[in-house]
N, C-alpha and C. Protein backbone atom coordinates (compact mmCIF):
# COMPACT_ATOMS: atom_id res chain seq x y z
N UNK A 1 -15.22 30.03 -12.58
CA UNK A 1 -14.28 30.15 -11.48
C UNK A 1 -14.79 29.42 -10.24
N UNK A 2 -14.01 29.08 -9.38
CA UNK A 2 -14.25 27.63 -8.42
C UNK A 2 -13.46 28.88 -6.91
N UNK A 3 -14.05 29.11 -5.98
CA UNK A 3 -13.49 29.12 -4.72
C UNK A 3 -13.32 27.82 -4.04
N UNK A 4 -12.15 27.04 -3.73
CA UNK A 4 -12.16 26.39 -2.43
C UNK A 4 -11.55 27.01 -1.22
N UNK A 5 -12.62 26.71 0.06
CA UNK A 5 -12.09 27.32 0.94
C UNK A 5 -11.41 26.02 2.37
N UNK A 6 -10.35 26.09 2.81
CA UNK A 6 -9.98 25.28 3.35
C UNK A 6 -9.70 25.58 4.78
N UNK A 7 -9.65 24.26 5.97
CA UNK A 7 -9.26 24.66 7.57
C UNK A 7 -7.57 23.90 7.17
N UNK A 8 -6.80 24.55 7.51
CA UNK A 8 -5.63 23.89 7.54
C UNK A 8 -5.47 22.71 8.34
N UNK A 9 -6.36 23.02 9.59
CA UNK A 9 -6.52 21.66 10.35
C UNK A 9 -7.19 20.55 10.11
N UNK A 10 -8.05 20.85 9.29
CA UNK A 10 -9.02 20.37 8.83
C UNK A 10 -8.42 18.54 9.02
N UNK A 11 -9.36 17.87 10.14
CA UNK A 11 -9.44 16.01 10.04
C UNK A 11 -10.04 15.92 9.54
N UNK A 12 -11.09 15.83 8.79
CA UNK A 12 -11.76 14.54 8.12
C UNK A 12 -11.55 14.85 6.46
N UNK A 13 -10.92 16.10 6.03
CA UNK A 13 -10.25 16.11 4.95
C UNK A 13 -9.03 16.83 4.86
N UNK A 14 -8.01 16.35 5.20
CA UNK A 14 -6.81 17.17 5.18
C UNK A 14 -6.53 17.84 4.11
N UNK A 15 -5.86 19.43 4.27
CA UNK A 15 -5.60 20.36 3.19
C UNK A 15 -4.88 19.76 2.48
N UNK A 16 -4.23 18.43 2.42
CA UNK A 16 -3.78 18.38 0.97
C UNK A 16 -4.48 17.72 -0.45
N UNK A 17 -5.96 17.47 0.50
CA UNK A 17 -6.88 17.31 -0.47
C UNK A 17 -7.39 18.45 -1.14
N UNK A 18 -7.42 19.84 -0.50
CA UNK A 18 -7.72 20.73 -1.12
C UNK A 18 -6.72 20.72 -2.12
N UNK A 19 -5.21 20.99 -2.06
CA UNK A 19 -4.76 21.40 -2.99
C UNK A 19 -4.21 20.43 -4.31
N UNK A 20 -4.96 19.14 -4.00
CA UNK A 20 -4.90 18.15 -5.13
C UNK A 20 -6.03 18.52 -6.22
N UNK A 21 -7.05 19.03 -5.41
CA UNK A 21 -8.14 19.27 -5.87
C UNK A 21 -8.32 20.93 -6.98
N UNK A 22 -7.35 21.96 -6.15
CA UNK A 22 -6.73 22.92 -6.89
C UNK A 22 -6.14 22.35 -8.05
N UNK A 23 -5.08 21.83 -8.25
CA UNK A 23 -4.30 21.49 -9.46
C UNK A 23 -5.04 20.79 -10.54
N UNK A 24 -6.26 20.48 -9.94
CA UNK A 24 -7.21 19.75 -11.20
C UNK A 24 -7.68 20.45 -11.56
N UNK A 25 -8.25 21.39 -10.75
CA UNK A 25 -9.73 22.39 -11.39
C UNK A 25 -8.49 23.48 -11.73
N UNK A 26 -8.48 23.86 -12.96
CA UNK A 26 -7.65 24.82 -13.18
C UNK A 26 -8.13 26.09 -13.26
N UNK A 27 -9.39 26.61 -12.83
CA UNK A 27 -9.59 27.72 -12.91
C UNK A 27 -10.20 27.91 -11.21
N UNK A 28 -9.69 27.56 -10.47
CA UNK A 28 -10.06 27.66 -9.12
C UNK A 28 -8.59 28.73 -8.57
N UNK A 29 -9.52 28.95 -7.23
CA UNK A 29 -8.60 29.60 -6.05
C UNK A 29 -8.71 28.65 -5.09
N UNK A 30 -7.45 28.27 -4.47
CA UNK A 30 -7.59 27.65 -3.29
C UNK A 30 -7.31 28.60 -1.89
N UNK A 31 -7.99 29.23 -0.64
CA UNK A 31 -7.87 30.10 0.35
C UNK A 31 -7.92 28.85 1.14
N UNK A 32 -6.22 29.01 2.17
CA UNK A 32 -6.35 27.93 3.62
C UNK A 32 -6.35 28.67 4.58
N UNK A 33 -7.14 28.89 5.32
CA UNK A 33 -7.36 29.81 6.66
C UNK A 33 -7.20 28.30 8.08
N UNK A 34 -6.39 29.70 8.56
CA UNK A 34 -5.66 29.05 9.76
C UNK A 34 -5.76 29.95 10.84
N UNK A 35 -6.39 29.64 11.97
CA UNK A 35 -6.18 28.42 12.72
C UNK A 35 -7.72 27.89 11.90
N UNK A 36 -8.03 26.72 12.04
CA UNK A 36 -9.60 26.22 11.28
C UNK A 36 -9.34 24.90 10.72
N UNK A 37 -10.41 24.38 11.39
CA UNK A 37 -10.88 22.99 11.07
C UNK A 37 -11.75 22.73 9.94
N UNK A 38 -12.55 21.84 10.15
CA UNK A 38 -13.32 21.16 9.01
C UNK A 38 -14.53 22.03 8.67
N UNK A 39 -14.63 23.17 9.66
CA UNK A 39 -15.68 24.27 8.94
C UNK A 39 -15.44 25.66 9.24
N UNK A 40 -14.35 26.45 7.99
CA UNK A 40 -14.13 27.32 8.60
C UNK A 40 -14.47 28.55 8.20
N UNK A 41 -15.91 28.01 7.70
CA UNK A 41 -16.46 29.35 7.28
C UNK A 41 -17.29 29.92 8.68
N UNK A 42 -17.55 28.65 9.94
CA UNK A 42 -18.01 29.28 10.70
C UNK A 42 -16.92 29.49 12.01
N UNK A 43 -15.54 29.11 11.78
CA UNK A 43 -14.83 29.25 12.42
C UNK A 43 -13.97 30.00 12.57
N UNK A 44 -13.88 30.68 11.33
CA UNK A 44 -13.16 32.24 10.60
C UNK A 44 -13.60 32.80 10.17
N UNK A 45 -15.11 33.28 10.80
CA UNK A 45 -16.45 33.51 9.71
C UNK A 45 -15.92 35.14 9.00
N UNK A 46 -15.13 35.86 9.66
CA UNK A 46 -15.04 37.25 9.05
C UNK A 46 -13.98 36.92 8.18
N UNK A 47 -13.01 36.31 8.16
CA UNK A 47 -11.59 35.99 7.33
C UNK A 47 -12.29 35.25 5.76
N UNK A 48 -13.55 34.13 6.21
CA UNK A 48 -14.12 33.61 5.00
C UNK A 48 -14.98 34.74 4.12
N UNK A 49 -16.24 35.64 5.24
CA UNK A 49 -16.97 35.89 4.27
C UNK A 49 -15.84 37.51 3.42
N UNK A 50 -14.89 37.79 4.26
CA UNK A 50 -13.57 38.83 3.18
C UNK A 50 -13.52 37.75 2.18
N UNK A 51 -12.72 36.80 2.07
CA UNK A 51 -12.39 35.91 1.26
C UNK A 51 -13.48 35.29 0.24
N UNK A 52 -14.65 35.47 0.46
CA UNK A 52 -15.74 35.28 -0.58
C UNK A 52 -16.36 36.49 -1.25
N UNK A 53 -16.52 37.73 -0.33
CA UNK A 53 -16.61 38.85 -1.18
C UNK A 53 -15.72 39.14 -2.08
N UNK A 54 -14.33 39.63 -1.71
CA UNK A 54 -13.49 39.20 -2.73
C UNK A 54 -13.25 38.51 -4.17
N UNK A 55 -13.57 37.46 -3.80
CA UNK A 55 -13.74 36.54 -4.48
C UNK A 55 -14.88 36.84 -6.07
N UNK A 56 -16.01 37.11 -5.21
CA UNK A 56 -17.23 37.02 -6.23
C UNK A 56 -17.28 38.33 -6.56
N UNK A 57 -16.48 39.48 -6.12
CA UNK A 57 -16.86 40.28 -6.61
C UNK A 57 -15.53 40.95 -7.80
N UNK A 58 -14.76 40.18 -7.72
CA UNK A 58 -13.29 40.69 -8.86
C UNK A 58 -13.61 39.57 -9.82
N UNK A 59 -14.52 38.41 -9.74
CA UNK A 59 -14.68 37.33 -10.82
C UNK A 59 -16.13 37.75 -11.79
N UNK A 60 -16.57 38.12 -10.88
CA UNK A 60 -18.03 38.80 -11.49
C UNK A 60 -18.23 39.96 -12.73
């Protein structure tokens, strides 16, 4: 299983690279947290690390 985590704002890779990147990896989650740029694990740090506990702990 694959988390990607995305800034909707994100410039230097726009979210629709994330979700090109979803439709390939077929066993991924794609999470777009908004408002958030190009790092928004430290920019939504409580919304990401929910979204990674989550994550690792219902895949685990």
């Amino acid at each position: 299983p694959i988390l990607l985590v995305w800034g909707r704002h994100d410039k230097s890779i726009p979210v629709d690279h994330g979700q090109q990147m979803h439709k390939i990896l077929k066993s991924s989650h794609l999470e777009i947290l908004d408002p958030a740029g190009h790092c928004p694990n430290y920019e939504q740090s409580e919304k990401f690390n929910q979204v990674a506990t989550c994550f690792l702990t219902s895949e685990m």
